[in-house]
Protein backbone atom coordinates (compact mmCIF):
# COMPACT_ATOMS: atom_id res chain seq x y z
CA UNK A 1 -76.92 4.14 -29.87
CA UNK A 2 -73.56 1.85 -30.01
CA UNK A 3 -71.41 1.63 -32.85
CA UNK A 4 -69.38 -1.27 -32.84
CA UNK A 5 -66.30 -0.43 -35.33
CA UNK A 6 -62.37 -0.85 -35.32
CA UNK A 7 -61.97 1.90 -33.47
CA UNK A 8 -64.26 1.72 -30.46
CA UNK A 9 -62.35 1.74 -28.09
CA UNK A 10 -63.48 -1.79 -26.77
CA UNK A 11 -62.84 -3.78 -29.81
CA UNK A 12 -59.39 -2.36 -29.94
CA UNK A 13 -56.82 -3.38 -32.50
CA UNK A 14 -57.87 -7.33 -32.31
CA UNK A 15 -57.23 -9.33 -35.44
CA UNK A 16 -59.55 -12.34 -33.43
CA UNK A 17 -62.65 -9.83 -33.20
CA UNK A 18 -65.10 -11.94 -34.63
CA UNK A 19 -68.51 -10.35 -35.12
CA UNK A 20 -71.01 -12.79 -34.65
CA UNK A 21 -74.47 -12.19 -35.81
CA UNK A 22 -75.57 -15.04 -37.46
CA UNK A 23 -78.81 -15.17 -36.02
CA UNK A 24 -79.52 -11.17 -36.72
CA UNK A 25 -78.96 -10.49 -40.24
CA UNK A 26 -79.45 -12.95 -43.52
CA UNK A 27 -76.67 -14.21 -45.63
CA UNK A 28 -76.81 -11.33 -47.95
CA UNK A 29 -76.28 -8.55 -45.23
CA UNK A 30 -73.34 -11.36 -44.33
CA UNK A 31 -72.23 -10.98 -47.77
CA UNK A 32 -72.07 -7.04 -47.80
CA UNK A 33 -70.77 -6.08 -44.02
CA UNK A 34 -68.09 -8.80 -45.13
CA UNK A 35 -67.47 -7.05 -48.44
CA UNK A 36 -66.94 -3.37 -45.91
CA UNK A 37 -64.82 -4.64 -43.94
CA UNK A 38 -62.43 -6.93 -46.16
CA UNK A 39 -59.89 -4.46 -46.23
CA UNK A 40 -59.70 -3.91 -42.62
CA UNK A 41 -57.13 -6.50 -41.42
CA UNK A 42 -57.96 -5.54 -37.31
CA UNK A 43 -62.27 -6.54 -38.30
CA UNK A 44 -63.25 -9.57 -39.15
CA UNK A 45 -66.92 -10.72 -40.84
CA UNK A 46 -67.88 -14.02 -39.97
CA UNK A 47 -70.72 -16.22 -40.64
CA UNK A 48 -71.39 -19.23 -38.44
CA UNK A 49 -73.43 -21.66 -37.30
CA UNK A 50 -74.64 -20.87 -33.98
CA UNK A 51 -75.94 -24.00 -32.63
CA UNK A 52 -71.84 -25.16 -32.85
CA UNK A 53 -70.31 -22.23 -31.34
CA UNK A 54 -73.19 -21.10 -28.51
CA UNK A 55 -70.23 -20.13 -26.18
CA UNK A 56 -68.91 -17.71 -28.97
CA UNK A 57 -72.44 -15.99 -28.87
CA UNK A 58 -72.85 -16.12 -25.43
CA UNK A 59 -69.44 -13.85 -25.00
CA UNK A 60 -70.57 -11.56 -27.87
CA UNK A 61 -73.84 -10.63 -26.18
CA UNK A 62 -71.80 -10.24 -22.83
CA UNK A 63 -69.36 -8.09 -25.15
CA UNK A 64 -72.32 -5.88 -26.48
CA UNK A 65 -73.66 -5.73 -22.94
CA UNK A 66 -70.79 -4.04 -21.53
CA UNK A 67 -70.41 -1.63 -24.82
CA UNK A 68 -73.66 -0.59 -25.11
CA UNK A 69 -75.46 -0.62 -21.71
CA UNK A 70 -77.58 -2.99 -22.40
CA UNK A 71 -78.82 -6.34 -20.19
CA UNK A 72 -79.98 -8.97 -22.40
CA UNK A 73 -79.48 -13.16 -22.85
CA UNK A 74 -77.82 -15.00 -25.27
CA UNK A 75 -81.56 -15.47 -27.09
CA UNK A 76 -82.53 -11.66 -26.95
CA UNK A 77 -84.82 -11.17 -23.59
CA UNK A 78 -83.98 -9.19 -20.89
CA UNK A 79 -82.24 -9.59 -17.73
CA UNK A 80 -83.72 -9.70 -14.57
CA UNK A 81 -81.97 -6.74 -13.83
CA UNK A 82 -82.56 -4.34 -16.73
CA UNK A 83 -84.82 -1.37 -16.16
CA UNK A 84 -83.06 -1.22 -12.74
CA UNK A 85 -81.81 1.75 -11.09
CA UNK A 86 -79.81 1.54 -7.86
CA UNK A 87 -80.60 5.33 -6.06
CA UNK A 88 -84.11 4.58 -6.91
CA UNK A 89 -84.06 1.01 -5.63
CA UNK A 90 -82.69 2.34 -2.12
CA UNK A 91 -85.52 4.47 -1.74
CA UNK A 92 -88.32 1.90 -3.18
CA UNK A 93 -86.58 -0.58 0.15
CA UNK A 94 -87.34 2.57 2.09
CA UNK A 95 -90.54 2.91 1.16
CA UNK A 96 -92.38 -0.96 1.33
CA UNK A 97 -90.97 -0.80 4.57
CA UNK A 98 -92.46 2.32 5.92
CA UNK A 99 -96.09 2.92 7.75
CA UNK A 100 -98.60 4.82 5.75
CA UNK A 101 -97.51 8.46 6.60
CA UNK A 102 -94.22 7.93 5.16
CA UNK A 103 -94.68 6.10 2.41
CA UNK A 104 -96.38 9.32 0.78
CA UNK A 105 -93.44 11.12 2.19
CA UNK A 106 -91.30 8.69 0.47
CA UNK A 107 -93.21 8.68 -3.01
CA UNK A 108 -92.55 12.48 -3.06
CA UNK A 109 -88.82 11.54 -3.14
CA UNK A 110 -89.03 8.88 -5.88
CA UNK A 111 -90.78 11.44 -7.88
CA UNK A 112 -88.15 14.27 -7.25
CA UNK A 113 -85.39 11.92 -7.76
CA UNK A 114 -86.81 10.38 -10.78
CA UNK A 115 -87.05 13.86 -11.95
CA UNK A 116 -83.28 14.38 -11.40
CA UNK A 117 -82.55 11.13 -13.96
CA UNK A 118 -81.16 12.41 -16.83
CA UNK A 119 -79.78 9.23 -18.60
CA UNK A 120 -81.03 7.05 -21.45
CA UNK A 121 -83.31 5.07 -18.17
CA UNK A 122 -85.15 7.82 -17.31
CA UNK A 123 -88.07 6.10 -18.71
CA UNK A 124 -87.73 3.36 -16.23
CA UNK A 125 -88.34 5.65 -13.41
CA UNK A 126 -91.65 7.01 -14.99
CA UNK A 127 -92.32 3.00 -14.11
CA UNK A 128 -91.38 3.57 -10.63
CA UNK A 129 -93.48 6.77 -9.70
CA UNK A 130 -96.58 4.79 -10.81
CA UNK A 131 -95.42 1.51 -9.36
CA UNK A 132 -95.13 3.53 -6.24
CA UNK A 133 -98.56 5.08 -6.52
CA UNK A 134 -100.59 1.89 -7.26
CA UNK A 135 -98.60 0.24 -4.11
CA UNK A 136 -99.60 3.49 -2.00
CA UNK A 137 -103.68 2.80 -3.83
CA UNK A 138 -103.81 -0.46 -3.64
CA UNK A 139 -101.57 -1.79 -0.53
CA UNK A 140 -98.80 -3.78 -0.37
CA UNK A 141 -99.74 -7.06 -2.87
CA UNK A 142 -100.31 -4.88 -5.51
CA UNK A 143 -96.63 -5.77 -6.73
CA UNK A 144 -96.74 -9.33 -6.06
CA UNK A 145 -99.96 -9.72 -7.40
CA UNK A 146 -98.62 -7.65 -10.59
CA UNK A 147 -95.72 -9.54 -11.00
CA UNK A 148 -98.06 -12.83 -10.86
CA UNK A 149 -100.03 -11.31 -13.50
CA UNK A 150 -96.77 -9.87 -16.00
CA UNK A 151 -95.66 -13.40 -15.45
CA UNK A 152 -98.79 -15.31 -16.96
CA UNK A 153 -98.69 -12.97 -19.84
CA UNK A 154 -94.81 -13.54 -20.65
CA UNK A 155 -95.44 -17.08 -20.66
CA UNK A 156 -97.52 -16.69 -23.85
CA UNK A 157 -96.61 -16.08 -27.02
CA UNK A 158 -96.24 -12.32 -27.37
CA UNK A 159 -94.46 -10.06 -29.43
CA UNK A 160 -90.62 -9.47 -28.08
CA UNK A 161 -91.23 -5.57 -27.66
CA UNK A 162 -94.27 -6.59 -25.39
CA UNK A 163 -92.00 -9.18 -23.64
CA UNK A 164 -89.55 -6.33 -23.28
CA UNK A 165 -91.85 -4.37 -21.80
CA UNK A 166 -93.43 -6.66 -19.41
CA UNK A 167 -89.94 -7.55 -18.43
CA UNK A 168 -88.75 -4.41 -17.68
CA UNK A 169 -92.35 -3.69 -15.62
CA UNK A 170 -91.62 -6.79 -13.82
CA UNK A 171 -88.26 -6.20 -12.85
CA UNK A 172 -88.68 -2.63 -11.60
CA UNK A 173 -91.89 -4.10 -9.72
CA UNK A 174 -89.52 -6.55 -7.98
CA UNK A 175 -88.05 -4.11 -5.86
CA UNK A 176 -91.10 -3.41 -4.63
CA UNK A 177 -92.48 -6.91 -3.87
């Protein structure tokens, strides 16, 4: 979890440190996170109108990106990166390239290294042991043909902890496609 206070150590001393959530809480949460903070001269509440300062949003998201380790857009989804993890993505490469023999070899890795994953993504890797195993059941469209299908689903209206989902299946079936 990321706290975002005075003294993180990102925010700093910064008398400019606007925090902008406009479009996350309603004008009474406003109301009291201003009414914490007004004695803190190094925080500052505001409350603004985010279709005239989109830029100001955009490098707040960026901002809690970077704090928090997380990989969303400026309007909440995911990035085509999140869910990602680079020693696993070296071996998925590996393994859509190999012939049949080692590509079992291969899934035996991604499951000892996904085993090894300690961090707040180990849940991602669960998604590549059985990305890997459908692509050793069903051959090598299974991701395409996966992604094809995530895709027509996230183009509907669904709820944004489906989208996340999908998004983050999507994304870890890339490397695989």
């Amino acid at each position: 979890m990321c706290w975002l206070n005075s003294m993180h150590p990102g925010v700093g001393i910064a008398r400019d440190f606007l925090l902008y959530v406009s479009q996350l809480f309603t004008f009474k949460v406003y109301e009291s996170l201003a009414a914490a903070y007004k004695n803190k001269k190094d925080v500052v509440i505001v409350n603004l109108d985010a279709d005239n300062y989109k830029d100001l949003g955009e490098k707040f998201v960026t901002f809690i990106n970077e704090k928090c380790g997380t990989s969303r857009y400026a309007k909440g989804q995911l990035t085509s990166t999140d869910g990602l993890i680079a020693e696993l993505d070296s071996l998925v490469k590996e393994f859509v390239t190999a012939g049949s023999d080692e590509k079992k070899a291969l899934y035996a890795k991604i499951e000892e290294e996904v085993g090894k994953v300690t961090s707040s993504t180990s849940r991602y890797g669960k998604i590549y042991v059985k990305d890997a195993k459908s692509s050793l059941t069903k051959g090598c469209d299974y991701a395409k043909n996966e992604i094809q299908r995530l895709e027509r689903i996230l183009s509907k209206s669904i709820s944004p902890t489906k989208a996340d989902e999908f998004t983050l299946k999507k994304n870890i079936l890339s490397a695989f496609a």
